[in-house]
N, C-alpha and C. Protein backbone atom coordinates (compact mmCIF):
# COMPACT_ATOMS: atom_id res chain seq x y z
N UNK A 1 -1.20 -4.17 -11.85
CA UNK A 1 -0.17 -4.03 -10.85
C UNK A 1 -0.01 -5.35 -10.09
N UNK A 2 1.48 -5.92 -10.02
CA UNK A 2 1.59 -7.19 -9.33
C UNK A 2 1.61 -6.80 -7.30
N UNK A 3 0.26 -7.59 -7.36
CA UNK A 3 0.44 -7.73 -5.86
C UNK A 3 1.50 -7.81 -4.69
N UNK A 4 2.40 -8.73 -5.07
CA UNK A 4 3.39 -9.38 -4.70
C UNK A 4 4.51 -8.36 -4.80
N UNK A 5 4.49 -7.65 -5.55
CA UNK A 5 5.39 -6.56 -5.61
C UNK A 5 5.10 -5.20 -4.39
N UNK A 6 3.55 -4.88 -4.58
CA UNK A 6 3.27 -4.06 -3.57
C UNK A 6 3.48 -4.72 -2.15
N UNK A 7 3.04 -6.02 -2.26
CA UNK A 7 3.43 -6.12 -0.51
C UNK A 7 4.99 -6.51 -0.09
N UNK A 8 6.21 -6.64 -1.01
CA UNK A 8 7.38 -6.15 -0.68
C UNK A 8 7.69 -4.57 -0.10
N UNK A 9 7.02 -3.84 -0.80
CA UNK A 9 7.04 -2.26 -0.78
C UNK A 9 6.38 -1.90 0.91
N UNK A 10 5.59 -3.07 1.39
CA UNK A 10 4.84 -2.72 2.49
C UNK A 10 5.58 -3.69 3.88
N UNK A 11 6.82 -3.91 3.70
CA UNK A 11 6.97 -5.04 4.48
C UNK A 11 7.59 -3.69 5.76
N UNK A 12 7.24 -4.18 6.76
CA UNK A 12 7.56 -3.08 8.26
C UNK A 12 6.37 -2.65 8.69
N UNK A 13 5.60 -2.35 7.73
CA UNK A 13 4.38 -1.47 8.01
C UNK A 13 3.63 -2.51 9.39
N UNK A 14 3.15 -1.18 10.16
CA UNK A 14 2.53 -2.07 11.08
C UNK A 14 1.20 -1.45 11.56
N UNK A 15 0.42 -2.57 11.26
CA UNK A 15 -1.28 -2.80 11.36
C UNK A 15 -2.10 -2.17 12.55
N UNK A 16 -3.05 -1.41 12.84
CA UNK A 16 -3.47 -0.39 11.36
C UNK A 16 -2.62 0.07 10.81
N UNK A 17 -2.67 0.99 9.77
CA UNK A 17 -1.99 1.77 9.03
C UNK A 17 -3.04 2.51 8.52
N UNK A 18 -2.61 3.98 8.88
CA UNK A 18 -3.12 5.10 7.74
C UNK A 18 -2.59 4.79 6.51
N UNK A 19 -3.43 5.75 5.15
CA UNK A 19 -2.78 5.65 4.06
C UNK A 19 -1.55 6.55 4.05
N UNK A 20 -1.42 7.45 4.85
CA UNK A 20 -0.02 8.53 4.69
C UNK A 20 1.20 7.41 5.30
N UNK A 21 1.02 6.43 6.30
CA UNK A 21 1.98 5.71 6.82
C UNK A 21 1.93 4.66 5.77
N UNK A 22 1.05 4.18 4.98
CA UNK A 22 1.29 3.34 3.73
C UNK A 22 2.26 3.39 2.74
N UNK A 23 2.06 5.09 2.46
CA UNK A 23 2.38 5.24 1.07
C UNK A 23 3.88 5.59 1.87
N UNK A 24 4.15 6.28 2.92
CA UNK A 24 5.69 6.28 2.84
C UNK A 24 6.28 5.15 3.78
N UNK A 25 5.54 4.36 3.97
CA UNK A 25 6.66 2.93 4.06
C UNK A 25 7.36 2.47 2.50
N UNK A 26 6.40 2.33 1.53
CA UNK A 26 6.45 1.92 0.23
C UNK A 26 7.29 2.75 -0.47
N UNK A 27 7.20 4.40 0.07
CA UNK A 27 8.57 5.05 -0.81
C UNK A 27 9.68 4.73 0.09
N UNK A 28 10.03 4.30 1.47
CA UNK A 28 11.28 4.27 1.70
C UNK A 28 11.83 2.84 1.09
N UNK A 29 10.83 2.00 1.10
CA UNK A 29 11.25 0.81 0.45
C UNK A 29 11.52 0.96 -1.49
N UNK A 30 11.53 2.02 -1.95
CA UNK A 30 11.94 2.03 -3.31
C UNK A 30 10.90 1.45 -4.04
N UNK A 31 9.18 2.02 -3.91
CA UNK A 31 8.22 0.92 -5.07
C UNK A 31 8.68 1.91 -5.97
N UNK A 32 7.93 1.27 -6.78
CA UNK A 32 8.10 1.52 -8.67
C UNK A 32 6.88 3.01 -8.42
N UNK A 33 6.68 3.32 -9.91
CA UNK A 33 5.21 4.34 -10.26
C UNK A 33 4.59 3.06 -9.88
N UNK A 34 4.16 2.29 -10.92
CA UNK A 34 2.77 1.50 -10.40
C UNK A 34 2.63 1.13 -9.42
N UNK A 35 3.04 0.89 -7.97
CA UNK A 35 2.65 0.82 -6.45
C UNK A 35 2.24 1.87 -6.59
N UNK A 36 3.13 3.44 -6.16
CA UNK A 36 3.07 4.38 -5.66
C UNK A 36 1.77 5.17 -5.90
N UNK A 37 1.20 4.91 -7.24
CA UNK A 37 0.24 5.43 -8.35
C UNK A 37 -0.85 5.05 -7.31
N UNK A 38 -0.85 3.28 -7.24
CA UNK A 38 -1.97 2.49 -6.67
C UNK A 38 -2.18 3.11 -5.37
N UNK A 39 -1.32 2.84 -4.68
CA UNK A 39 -1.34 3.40 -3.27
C UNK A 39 -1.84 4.76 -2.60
N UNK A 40 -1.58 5.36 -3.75
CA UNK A 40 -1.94 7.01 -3.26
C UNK A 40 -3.40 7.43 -3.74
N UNK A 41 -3.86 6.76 -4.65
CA UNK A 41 -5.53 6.42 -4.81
C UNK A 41 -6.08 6.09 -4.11
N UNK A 42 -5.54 5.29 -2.77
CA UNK A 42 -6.66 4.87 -2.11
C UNK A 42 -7.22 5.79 -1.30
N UNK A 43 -8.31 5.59 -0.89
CA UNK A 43 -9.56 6.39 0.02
C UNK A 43 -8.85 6.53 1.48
N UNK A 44 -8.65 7.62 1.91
CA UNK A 44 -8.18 8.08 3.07
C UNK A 44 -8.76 7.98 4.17
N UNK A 45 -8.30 6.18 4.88
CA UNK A 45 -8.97 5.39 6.34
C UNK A 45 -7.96 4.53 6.78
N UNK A 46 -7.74 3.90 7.74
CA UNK A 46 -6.75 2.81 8.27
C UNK A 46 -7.11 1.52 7.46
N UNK A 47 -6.15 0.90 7.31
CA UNK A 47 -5.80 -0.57 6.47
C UNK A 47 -5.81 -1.26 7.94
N UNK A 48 -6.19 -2.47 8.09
CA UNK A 48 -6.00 -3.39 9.28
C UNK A 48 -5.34 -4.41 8.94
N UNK A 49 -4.90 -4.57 7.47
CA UNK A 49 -3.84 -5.77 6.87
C UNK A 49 -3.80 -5.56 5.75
N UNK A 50 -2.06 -5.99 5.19
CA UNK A 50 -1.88 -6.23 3.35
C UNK A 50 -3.61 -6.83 2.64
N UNK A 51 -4.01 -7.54 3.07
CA UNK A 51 -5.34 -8.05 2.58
C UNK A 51 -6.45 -6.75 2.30
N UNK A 52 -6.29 -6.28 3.50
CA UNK A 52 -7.36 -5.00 2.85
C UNK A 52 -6.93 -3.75 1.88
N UNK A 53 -5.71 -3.89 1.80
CA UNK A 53 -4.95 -3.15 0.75
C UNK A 53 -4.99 -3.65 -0.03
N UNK A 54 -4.83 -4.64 -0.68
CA UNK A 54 -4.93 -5.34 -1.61
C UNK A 54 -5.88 -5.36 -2.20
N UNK A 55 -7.55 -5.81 -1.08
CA UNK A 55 -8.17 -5.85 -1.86
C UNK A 55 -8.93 -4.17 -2.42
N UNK A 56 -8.84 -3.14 -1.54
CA UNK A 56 -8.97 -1.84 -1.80
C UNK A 56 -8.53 -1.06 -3.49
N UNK A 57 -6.82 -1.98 -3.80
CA UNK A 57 -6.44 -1.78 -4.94
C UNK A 57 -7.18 -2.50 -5.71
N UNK A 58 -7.52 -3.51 -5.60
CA UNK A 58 -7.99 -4.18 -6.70
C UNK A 58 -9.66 -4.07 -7.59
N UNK A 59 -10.11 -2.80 -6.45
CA UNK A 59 -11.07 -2.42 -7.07
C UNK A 59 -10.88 -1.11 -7.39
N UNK A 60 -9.58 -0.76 -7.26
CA UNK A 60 -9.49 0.22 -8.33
C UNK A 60 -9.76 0.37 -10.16
């Protein structure tokens, strides 16, 4: 999954963020399956930046 793509999908979102306020910033912004897929896997806690999302996905 391109990074760069998910953090278009996340642009508004504002820090913290739950994952329920994650994943529907990213559907009003129109992500693809592969964001939405990524995003909704993650472990249910506040994000404090695209960085910790990022790196959260990437050890998926």
């Amino acid at each position: 999954m391109n990074p760069i793509e998910m953090q278009k999908c996340l642009g508004g979102v504002h820090y913290p963020a739950s994952k329920r306020e994650i994943v529907d910033q990213a559907k009003e912004h129109g992500a693809g399956k592969d964001v939405m897929g990524a995003l909704k896997s993650l472990p249910e806690k506040e994000y404090d930046s695209p960085a910790a999302i990022n790196k959260e996905v990437s050890q998926q």
